[in-house]
Structure formats: C-alpha cells, structure tokens
Protein backbone atom coordinates (compact mmCIF):
# COMPACT_ATOMS: atom_id res chain seq x y z
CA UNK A 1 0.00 0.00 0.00
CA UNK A 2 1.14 3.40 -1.05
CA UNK A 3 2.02 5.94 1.50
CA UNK A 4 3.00 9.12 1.47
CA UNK A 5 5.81 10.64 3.44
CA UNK A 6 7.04 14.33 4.58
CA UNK A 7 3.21 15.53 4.01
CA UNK A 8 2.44 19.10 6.14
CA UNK A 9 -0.17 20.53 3.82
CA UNK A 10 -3.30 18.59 2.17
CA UNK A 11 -5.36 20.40 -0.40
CA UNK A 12 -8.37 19.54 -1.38
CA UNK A 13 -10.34 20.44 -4.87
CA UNK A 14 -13.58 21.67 -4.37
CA UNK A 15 -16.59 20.51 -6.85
CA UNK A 16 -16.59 16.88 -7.30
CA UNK A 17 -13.76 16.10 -4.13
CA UNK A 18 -15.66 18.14 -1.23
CA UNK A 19 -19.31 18.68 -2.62
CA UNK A 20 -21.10 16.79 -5.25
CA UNK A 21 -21.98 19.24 -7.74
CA UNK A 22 -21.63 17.10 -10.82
CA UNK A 23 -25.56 16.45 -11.02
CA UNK A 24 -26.24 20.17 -10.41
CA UNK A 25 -23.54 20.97 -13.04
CA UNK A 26 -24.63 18.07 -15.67
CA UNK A 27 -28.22 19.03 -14.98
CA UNK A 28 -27.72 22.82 -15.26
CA UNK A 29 -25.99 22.60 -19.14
CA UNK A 30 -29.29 20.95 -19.79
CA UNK A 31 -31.31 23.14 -18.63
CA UNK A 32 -29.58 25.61 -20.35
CA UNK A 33 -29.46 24.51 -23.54
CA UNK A 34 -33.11 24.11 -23.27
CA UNK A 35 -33.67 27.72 -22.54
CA UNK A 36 -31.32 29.06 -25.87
CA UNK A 37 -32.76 26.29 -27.50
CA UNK A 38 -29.57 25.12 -28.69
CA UNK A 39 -28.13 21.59 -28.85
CA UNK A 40 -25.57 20.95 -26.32
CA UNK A 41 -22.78 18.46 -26.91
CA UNK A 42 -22.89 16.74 -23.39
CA UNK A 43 -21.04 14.07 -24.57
CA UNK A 44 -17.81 16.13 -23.83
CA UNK A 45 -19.10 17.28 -20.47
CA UNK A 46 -16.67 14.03 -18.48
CA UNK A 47 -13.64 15.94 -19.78
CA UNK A 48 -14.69 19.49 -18.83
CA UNK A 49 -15.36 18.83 -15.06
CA UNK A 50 -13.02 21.01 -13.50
CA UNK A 51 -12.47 23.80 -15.70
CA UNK A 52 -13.60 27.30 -15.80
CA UNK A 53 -16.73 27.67 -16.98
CA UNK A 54 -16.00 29.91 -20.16
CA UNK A 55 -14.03 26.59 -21.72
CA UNK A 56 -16.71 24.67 -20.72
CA UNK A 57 -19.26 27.11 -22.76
CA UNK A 58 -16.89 27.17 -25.66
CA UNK A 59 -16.35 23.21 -25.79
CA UNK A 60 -20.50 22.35 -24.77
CA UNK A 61 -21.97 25.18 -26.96
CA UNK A 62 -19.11 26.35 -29.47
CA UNK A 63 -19.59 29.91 -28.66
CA UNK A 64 -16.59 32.35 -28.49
CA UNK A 65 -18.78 35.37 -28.40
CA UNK A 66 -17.47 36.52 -24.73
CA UNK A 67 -21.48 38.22 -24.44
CA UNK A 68 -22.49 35.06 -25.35
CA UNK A 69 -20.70 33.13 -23.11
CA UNK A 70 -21.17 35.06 -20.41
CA UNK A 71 -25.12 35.31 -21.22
CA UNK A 72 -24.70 31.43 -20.48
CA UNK A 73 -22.74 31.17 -17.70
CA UNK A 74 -25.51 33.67 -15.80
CA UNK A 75 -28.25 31.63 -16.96
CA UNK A 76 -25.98 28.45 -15.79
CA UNK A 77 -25.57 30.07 -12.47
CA UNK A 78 -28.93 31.20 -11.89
CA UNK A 79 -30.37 27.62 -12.20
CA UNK A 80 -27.60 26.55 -9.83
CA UNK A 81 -28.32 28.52 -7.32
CA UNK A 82 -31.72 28.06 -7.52
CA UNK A 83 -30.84 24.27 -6.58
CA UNK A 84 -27.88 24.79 -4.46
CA UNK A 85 -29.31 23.56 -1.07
CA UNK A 86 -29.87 20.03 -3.38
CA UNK A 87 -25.76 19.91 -3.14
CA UNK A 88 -24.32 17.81 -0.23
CA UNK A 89 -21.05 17.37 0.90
CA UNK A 90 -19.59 13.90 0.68
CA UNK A 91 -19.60 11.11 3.06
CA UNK A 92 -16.92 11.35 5.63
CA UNK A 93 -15.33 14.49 4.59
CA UNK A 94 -15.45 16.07 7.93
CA UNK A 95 -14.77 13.31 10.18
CA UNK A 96 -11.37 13.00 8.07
CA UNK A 97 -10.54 16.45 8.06
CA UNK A 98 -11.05 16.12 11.79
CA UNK A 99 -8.29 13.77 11.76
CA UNK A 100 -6.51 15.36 10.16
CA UNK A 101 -6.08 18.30 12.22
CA UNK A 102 -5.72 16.47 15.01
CA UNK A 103 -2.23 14.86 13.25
CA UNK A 104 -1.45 18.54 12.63
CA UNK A 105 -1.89 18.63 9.05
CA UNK A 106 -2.45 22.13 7.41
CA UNK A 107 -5.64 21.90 5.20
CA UNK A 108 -6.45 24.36 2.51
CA UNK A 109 -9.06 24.33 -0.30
CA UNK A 110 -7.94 25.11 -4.00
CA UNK A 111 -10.65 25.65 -6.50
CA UNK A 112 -11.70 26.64 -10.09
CA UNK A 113 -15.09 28.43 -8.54
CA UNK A 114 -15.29 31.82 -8.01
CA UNK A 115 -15.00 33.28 -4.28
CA UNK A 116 -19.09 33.50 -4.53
CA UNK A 117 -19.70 29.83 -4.84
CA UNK A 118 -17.48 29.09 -2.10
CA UNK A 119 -18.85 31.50 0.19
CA UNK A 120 -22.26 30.13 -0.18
CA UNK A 121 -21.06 26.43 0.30
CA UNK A 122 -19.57 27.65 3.89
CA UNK A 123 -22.75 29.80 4.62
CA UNK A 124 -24.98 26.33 3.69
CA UNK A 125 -22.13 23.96 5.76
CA UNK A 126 -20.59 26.29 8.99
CA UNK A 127 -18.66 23.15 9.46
CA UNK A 128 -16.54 23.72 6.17
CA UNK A 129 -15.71 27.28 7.31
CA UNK A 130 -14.63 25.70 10.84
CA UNK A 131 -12.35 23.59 9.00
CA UNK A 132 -11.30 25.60 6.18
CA UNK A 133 -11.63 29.09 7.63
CA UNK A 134 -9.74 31.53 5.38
CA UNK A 135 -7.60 28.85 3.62
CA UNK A 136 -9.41 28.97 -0.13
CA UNK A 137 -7.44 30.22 -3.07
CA UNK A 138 -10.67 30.23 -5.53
CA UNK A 139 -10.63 31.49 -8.94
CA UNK A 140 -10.24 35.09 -8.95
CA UNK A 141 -6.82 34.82 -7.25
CA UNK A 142 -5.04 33.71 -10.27
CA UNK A 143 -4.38 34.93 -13.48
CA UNK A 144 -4.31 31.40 -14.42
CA UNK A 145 -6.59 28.39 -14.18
CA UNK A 146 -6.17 24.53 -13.69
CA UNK A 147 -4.14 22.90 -15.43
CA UNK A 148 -2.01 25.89 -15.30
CA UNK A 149 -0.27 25.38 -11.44
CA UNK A 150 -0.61 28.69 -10.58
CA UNK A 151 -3.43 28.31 -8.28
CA UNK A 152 -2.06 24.88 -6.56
CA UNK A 153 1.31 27.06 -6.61
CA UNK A 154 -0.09 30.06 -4.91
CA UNK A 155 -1.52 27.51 -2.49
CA UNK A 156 1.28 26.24 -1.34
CA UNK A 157 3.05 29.30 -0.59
CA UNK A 158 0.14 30.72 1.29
CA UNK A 159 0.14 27.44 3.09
CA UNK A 160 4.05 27.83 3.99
CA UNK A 161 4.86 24.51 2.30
CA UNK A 162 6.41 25.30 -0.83
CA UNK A 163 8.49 22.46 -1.10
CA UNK A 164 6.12 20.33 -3.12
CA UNK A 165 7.22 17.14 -1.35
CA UNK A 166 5.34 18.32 1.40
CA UNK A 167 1.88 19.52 -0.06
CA UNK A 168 -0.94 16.43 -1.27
CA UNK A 169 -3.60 17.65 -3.81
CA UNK A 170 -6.94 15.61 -3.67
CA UNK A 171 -9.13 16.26 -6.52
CA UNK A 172 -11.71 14.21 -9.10
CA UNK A 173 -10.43 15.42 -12.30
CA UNK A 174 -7.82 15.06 -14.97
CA UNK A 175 -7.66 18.63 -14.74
CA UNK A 176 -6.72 18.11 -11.30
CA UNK A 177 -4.16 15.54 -12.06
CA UNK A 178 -2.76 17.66 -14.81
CA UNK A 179 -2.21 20.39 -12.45
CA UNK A 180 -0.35 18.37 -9.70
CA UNK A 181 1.92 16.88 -12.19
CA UNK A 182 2.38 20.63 -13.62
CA UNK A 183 3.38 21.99 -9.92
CA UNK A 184 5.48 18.84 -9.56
CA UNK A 185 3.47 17.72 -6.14
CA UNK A 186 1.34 14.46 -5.03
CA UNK A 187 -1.86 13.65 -6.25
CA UNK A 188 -4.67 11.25 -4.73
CA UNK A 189 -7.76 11.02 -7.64
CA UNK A 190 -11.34 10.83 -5.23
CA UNK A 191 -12.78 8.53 -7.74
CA UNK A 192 -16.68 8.70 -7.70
CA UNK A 193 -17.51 10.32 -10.85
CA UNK A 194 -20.07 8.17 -12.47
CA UNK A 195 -18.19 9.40 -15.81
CA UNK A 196 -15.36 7.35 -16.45
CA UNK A 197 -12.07 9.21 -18.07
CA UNK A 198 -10.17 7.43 -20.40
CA UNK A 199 -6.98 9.40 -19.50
CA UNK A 200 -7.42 8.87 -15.63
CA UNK A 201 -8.00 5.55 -15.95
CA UNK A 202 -5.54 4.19 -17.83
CA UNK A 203 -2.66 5.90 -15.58
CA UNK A 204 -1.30 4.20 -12.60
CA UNK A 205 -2.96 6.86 -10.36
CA UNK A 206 -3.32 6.40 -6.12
CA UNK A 207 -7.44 6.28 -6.79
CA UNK A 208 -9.84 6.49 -3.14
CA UNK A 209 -13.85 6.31 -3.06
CA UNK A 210 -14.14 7.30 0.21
CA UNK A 211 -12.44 10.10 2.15
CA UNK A 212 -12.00 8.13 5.48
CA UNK A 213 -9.42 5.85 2.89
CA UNK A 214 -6.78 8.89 3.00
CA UNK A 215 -5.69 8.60 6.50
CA UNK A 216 -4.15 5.15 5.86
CA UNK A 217 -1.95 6.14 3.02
CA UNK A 218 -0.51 8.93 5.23
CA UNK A 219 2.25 8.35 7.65
C-alpha cells in the first residue's frame, strides 16, 4: 500500500472532491441549452469537469462570443443557485478532516469556482468554514486556471509549504491531475464520478472512493 511521506499541507479540490456538484452541473448545461434552445454536446461534459466555466461554454456550446458566453454562464448560475441547497457534501469528509487536524496537518481548499460559490457552500455547511476558515485560493486569485499550477502554486506558498514534497492535492479530475503533475506535487484522484475518463484511468494513479481511505496512506 502506497504511503505518502514528509506531508504538512493537504489540499483539497472543491466541486466533485468536497461537494457533489456534478448532477447540479450536468443538470444545469441541460437546462440551459433548453432555454437558448440550442443543442448541447454533453457528450464532452466528463472531460470538462473542472475547468472554468467559459471553456466549458466554448467546448458544450461552441460559442466564443465573450457576451455570449457570459449570457450562459448567468443563466448556468442562476439555475444553480436556484438548486444549491440540493448539493451535499460527501460522506466522511469532515470526520477525516477532523483527523486530520488532530495529526497537525495544514488543510487548505484550492478551486476553479469563483470566491461567490465558495462562500455560499460555507454559509450552507458552517462546518466547512470551521475547518477551512480563510484557507481557499478560488478562482479570482489567479491569473491562471487549472491545469495551469498557478493556483495549486499560490496555495502552497500561502500554506508555507512550498516544497512540493510536502503539499498532497486531492481532486476528481484530470484537470486536477494535470495540475499536480504541472506543480510537480502528489496527487490522490477521489474517484466517484459516475463518468469514467479514459486518460485517468488508464494511468497508474493512487485512486480512493471514500475520504475516510486517505488517513491510511498517510504516515
């Protein structure tokens, strides 16, 4: 069993690793679509999860238009929000992040969502705020998103750990595995996407289905 050594800091993606939003998400670019009345090619929704949401407009819709993308991304956002109290956060999170702290490991959040979303995921769960409290580098931080490792970069030094030996990134997507391999740092995939990726799954990649599984692959 794989273990990890030298780990201070553990950094956690946020859509798809802490909450399931990929229903709301999946469901939302329908509902969407329906509205503009446009086709949407959903079939290339499993390899957009976890990038910003004007490449995802560009890639589902094939607009370029930024008026028109942004036009979409309100109407997006308005239906998630509308259905935000629908999005849980997953089994066992806390408890481990409990744990966690209690081994005095330094836990941060980096995330493709805007400061917004994130806010309203700590107002609707005061027990991510406990955890978490100001350590969330969300999107308008960067210049740069995921895959780029700016944001898992800037994490790291706001963390103090900039050695990336010492930092563990925890996320659902290839994106996310793109972007540890970019910033050079250790990845765990949380692997409960009911969309299977190709390129995830044919890499030799530490995979866990349940958060409670990180604390043995820790020492």
């Amino acid at each position: 069993m794989k273990k990890f050594k030298n780990i201070k800091t553990i950094i956690y993606d946020l859509d798809g690793t802490i909450v399931d939003t990929e229903p709301a998400h999946f469901k939302a670019w329908e509902q969407v679509a329906k509205l503009i009345n446009v086709k949407a090619n959903t079939e290339k929704y499993p390899q957009l999860r976890g990038i910003k949401g004007e490449i995802a407009v560009e890639k589902i819709f094939g607009y370029k238009n930024k008026s028109k993308i942004k036009e979409i991304l309100d109407l997006k956002k308005d239906y998630t929000l509308k259905n935000f109290k629908k999005i849980k956060i997953f089994p066992n999170l806390i408890q481990t992040c409990k744990i966690l702290i209690n081994k005095n490991f330094n836990l941060w959040i980096c995330t493709s969502a805007p400061k917004k979303i994130v806010e309203l995921f700590f107002n609707q769960n005061p027990q991510l705020k406990k955890i978490f409290k100001e350590n969330v580098i969300y999107s308008e931080l960067t210049e740069k998103s995921k895959p780029n490792p700016q944001p898992l970069l800037l994490t790291m030094k706001m963390a103090g750990t900039t050695n990336p030996k010492n930092n563990l990134y925890i996320g659902d997507t290839v994106i996310d595995y793109q972007t540890a391999r970019s910033a050079k740092t250790n990845f765990i995939l949380y692997n409960v996407s009911k969309f299977k990726d190709n390129n995830l799954e044919s890499k030799k990649i530490l995979k866990i289905s349940n958060h409670s599984e990180l604390i043995k692959h820790l020492s």
